[in-house]
N, C-alpha and C. Protein backbone atom coordinates (compact mmCIF):
# COMPACT_ATOMS: atom_id res chain seq x y z
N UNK A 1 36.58 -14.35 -22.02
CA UNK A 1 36.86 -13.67 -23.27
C UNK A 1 38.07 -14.32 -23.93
N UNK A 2 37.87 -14.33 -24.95
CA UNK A 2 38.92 -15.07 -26.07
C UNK A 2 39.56 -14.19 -26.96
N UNK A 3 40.84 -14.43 -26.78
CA UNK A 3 41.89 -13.73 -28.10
C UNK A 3 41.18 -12.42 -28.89
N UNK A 4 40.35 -13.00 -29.62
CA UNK A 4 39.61 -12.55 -30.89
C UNK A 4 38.29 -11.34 -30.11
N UNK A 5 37.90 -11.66 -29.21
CA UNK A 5 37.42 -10.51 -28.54
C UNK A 5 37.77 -9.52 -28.34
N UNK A 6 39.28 -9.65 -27.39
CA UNK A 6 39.39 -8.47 -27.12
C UNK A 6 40.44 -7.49 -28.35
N UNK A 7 40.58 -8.42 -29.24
CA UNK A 7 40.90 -7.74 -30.79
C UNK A 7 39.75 -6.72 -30.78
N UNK A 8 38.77 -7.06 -30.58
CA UNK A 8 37.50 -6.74 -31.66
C UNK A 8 37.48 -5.42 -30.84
N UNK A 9 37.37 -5.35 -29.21
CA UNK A 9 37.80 -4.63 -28.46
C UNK A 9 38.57 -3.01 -28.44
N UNK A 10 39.83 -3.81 -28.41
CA UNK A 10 40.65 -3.02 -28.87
C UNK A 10 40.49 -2.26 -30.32
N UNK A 11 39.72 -2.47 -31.30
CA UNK A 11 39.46 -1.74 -32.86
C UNK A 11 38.33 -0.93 -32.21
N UNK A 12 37.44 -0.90 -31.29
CA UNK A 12 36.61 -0.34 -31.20
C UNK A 12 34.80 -0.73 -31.43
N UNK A 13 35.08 -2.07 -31.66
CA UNK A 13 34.17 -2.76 -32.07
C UNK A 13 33.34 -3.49 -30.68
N UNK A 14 32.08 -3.44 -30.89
CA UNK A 14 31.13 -3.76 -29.76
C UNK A 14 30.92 -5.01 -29.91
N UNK A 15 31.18 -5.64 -27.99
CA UNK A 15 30.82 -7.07 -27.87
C UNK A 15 29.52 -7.53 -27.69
N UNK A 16 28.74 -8.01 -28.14
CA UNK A 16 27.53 -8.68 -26.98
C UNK A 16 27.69 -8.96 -26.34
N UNK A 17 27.73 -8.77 -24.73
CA UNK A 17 27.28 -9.33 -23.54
C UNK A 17 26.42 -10.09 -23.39
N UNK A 18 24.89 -9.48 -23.58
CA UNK A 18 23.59 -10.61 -22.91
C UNK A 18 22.36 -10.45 -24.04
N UNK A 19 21.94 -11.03 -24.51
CA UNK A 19 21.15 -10.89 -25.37
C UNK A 19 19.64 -11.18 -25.15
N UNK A 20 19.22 -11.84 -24.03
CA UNK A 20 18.14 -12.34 -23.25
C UNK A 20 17.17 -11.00 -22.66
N UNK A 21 16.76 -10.30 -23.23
CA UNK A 21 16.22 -9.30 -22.39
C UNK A 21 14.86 -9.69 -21.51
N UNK A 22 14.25 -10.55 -22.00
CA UNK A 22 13.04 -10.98 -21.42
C UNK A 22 13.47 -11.17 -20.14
N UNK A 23 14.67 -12.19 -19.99
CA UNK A 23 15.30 -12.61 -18.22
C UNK A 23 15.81 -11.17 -17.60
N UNK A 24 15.96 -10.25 -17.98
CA UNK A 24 16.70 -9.36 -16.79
C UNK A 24 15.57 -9.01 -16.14
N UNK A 25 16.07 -7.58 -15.70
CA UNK A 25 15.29 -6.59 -15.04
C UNK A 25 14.43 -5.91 -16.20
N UNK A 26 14.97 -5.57 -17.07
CA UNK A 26 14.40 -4.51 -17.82
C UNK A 26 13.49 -4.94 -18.96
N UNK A 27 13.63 -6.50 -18.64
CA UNK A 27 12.62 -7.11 -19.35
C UNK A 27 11.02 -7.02 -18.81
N UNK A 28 11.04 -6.60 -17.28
CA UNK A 28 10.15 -6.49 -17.11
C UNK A 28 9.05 -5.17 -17.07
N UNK A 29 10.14 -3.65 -17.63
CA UNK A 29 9.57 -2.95 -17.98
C UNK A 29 8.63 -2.32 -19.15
N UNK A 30 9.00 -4.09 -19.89
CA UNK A 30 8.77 -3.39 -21.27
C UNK A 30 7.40 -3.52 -21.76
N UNK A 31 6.23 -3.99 -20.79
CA UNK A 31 5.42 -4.75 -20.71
C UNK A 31 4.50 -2.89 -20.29
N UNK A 32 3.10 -2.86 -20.93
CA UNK A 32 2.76 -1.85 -21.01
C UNK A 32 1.78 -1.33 -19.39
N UNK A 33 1.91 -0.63 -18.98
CA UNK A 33 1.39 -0.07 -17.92
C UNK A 33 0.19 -0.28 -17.65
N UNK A 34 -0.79 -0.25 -16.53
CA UNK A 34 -2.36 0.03 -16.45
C UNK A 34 -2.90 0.79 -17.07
N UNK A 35 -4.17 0.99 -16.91
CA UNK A 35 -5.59 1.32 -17.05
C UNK A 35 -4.86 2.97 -18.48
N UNK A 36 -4.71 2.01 -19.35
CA UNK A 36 -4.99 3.12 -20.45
C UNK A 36 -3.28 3.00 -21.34
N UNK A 37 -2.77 2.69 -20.41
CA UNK A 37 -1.36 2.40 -20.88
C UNK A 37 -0.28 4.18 -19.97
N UNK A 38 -1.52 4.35 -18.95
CA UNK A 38 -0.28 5.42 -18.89
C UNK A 38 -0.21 5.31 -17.12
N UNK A 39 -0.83 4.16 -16.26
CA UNK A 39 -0.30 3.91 -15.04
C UNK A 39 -1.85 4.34 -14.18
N UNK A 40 -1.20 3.62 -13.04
CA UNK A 40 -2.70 4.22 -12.43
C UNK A 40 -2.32 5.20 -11.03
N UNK A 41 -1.34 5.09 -11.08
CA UNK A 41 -0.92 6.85 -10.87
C UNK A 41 -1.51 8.26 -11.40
N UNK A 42 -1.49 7.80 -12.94
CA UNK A 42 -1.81 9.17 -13.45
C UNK A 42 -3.04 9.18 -13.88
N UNK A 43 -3.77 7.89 -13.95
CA UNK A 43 -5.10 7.97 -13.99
C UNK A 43 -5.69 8.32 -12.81
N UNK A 44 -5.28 7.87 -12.08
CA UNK A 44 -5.82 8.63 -10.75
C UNK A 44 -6.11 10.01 -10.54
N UNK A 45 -4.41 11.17 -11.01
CA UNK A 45 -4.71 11.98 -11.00
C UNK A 45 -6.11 12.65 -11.81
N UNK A 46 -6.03 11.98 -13.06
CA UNK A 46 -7.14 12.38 -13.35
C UNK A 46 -8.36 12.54 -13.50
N UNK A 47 -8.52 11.15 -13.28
CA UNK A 47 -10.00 11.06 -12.51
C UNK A 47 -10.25 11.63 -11.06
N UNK A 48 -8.79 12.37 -10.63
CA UNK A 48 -9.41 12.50 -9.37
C UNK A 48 -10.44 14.52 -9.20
N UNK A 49 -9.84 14.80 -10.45
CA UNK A 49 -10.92 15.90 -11.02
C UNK A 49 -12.31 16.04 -11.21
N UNK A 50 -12.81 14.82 -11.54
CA UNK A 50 -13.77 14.34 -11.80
C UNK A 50 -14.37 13.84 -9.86
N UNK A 51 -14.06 13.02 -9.50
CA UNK A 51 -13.89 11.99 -8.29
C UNK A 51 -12.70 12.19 -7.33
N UNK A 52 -12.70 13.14 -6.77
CA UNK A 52 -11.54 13.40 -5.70
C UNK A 52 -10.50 12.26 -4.47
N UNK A 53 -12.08 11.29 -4.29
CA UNK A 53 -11.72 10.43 -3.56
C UNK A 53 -10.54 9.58 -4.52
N UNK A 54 -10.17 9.41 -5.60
CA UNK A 54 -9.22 8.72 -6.49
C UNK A 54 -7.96 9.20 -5.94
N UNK A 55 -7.59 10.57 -5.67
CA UNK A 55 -6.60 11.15 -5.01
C UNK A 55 -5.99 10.26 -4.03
N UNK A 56 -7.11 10.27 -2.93
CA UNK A 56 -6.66 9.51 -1.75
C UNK A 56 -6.37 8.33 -1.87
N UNK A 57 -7.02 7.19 -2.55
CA UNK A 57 -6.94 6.18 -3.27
C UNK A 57 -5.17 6.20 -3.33
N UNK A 58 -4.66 6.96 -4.65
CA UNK A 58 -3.40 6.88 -5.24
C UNK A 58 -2.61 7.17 -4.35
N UNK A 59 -2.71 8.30 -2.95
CA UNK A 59 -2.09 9.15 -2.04
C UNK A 59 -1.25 7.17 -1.03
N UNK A 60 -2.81 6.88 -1.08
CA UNK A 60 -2.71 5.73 -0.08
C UNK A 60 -1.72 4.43 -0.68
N UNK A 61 -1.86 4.60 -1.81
CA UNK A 61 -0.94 3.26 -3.12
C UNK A 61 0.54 4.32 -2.50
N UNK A 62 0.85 5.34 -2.90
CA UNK A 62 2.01 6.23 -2.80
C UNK A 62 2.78 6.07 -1.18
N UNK A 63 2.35 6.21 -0.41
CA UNK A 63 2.77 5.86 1.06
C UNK A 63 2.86 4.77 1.23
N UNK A 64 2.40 3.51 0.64
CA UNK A 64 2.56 2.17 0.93
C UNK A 64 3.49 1.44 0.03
N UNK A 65 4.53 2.43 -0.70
CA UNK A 65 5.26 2.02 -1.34
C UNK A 65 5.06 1.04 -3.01
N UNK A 66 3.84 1.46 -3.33
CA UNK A 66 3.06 0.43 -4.62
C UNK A 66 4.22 0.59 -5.41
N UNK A 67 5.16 1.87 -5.76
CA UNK A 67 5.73 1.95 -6.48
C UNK A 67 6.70 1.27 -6.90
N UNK A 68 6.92 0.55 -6.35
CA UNK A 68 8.26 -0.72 -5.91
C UNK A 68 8.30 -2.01 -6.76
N UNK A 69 7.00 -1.77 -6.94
CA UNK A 69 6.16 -3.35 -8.29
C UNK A 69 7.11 -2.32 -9.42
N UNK A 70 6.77 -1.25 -9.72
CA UNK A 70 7.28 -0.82 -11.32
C UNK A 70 7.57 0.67 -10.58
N UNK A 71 8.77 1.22 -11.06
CA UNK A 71 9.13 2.65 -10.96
C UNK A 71 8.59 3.67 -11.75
N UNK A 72 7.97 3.54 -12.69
CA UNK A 72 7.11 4.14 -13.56
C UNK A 72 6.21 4.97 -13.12
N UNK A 73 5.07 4.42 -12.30
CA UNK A 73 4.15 4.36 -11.26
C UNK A 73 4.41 5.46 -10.34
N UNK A 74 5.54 6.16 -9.86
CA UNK A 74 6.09 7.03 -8.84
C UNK A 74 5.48 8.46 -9.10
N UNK A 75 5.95 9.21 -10.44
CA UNK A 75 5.63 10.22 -10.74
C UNK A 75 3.86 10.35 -10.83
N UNK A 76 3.34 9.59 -11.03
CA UNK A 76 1.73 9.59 -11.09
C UNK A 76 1.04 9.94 -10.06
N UNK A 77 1.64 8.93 -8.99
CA UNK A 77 1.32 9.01 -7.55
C UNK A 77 1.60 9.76 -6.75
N UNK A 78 2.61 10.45 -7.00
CA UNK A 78 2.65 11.31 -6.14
C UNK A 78 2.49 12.74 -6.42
N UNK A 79 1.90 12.98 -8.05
CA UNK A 79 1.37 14.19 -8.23
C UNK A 79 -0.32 14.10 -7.77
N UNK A 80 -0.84 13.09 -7.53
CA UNK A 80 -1.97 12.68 -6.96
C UNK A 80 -1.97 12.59 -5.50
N UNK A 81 -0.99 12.31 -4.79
CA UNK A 81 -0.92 12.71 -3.59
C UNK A 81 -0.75 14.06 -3.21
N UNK A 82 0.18 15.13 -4.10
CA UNK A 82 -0.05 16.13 -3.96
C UNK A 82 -1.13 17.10 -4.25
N UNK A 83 -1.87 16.12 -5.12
CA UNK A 83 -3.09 16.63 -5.71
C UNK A 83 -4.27 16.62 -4.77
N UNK A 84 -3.91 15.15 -3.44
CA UNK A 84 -4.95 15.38 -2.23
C UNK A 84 -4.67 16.26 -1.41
N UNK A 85 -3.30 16.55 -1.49
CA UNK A 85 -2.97 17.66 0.01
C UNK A 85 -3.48 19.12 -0.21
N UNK A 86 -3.68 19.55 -1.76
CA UNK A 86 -4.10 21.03 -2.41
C UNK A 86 -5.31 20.82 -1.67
N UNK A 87 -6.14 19.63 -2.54
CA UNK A 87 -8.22 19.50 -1.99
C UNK A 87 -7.87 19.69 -1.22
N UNK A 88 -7.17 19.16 0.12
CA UNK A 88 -7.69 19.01 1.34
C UNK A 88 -7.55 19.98 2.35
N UNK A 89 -6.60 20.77 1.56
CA UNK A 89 -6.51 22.19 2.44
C UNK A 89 -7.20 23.38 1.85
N UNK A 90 -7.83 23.52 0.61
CA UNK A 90 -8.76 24.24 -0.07
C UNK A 90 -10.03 23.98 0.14
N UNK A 91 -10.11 22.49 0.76
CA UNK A 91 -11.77 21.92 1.70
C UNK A 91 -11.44 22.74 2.95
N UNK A 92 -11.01 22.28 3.97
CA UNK A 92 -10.54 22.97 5.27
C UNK A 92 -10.52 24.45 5.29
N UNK A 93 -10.12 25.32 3.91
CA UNK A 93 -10.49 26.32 4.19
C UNK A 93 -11.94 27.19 3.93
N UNK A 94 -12.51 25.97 2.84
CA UNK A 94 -13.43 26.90 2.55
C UNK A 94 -14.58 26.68 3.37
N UNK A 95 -14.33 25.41 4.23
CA UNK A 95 -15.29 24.89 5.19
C UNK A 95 -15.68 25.99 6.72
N UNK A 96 -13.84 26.36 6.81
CA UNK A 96 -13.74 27.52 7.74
C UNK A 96 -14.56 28.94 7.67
N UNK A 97 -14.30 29.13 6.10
CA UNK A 97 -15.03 30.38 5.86
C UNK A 97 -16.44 30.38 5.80
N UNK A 98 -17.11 29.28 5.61
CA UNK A 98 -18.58 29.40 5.19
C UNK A 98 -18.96 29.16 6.84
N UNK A 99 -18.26 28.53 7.48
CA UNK A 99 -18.87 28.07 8.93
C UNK A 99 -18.46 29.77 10.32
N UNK A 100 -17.19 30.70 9.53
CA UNK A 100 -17.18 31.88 10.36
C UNK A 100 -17.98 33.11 9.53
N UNK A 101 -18.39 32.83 8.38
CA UNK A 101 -18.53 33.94 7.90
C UNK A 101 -20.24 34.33 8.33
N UNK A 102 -20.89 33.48 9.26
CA UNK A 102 -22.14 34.03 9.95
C UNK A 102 -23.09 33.87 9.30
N UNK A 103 -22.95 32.68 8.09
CA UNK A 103 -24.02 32.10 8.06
C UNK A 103 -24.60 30.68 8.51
């Protein structure tokens, strides 16, 4: 920093630092998401309404850390993982009931 900077500084006036955004980190967020533009996290969840097995799918991306490529990706996945643990204990039970209830 030179003289005249930290003038500019001191008035209250903003320096540029880095102007390159493409090279950082956050250059690489700016780039638009999967399958629809909203992640395949959350497409998952929703197709997994339709197609349940998508759940497990995303459950399985979510435990293996996929999220790590882009942080974005996190919240999708793991409302889809929670979205397999609801099925899978609302299968288990209703499997219980139809198999004690004597028919």
């Amino acid at each position: 920093m030179n003289a005249t900077d930290l003038e500019e500084q001191r008035k209250g006036k903003y320096i540029l630092i880095r102007d390159d955004v493409e090279d950082s980190e956050l250059g690489h967020f700016y780039k638009p998401l999967p399958c629809f533009g909203c992640g395949i996290g959350w497409f998952s969840f929703l197709l997994g309404f339709v197609f349940p097995f998508a759940w497990y799918v995303a459950t399985f991306l979510y435990l293996t850390n996929y999220y790590r490529r882009d942080p974005r990706e996190r919240s999708g996945l793991a409302a889809s993982a929670i979205a397999a643990l609801i099925f899978s204990v609302a299968l288990v039970i209703t499997v219980l009931v139809l198999v004690f209830s004597g028919r």
